[in-house]
Protein backbone atom coordinates (compact mmCIF):
# COMPACT_ATOMS: atom_id res chain seq x y z
CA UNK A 1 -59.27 85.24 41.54
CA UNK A 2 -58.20 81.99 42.45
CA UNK A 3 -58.80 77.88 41.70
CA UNK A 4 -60.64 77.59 45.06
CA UNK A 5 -62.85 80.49 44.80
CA UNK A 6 -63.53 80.12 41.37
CA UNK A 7 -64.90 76.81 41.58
CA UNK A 8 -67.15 78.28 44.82
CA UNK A 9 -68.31 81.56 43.05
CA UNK A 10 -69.82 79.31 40.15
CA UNK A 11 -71.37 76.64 42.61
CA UNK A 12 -72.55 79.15 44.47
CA UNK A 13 -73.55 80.96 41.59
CA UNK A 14 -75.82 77.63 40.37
CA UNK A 15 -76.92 77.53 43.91
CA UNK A 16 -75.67 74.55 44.67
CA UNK A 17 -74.37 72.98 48.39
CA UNK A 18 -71.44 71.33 48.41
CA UNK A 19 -72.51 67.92 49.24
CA UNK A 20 -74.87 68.25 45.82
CA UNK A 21 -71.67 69.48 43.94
CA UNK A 22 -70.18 66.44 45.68
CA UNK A 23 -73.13 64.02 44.32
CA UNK A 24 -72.99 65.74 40.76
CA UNK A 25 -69.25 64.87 40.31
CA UNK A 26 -69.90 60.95 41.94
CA UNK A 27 -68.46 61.37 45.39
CA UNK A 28 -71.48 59.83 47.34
CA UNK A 29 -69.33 59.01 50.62
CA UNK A 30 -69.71 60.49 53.54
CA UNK A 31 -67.21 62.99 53.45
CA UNK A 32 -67.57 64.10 49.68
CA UNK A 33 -68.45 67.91 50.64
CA UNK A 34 -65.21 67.80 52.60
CA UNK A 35 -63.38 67.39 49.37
CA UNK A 36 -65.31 69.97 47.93
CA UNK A 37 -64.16 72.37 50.81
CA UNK A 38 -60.53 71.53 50.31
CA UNK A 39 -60.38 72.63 47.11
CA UNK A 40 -62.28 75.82 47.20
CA UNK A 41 -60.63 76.58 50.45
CA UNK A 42 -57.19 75.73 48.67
CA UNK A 43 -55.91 72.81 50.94
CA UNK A 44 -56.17 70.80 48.49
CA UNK A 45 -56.08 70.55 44.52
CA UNK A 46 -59.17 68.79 42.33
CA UNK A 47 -56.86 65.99 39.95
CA UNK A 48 -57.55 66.66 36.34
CA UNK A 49 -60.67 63.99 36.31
CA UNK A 50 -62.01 65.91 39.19
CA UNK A 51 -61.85 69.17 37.76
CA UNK A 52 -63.24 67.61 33.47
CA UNK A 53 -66.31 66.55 36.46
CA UNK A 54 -66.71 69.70 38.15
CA UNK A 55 -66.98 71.50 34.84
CA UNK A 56 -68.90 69.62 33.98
CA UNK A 57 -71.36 69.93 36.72
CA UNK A 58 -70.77 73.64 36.90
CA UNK A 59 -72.04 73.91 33.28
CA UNK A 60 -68.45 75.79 32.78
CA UNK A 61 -64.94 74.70 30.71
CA UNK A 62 -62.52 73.25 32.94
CA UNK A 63 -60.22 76.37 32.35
CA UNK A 64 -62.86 78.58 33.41
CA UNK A 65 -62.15 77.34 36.85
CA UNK A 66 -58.54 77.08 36.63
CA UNK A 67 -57.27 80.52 34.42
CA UNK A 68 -56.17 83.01 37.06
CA UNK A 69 -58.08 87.15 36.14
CA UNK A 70 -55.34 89.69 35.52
């Protein structure tokens, strides 16, 4: 499983939107869920502050969302 859908499968999993994933981590602009929808949609990667905060707010370890399943 990958970064992106790792990171959707728990938020999804906590039943959480993206714009309240957004809030959690402190992205309160407009376009906050858009970031959130790069990186679960792999356009983009989270920097490593971004991804201590959405571990953080995912109640998971950062390498939860980053270690790929064999």
């Amino acid at each position: 499983m990958s970064k992106k859908s790792k990171i959707r499968k728990r938020r999804e999993e906590l039943l959480m939107t993206q714009e309240e994933l957004a809030n959690a981590i402190g992205y309160t602009t407009k376009s906050a869920s858009m970031s959130i929808s790069r990186w679960e949609s792999g356009k983009r990667k989270p920097s490593f502050k971004s991804l201590r905060k959405l571990a953080e707010a995912l109640q998971c370890n950062p390498s939860d969302l980053i270690e790929e399943d064999e």
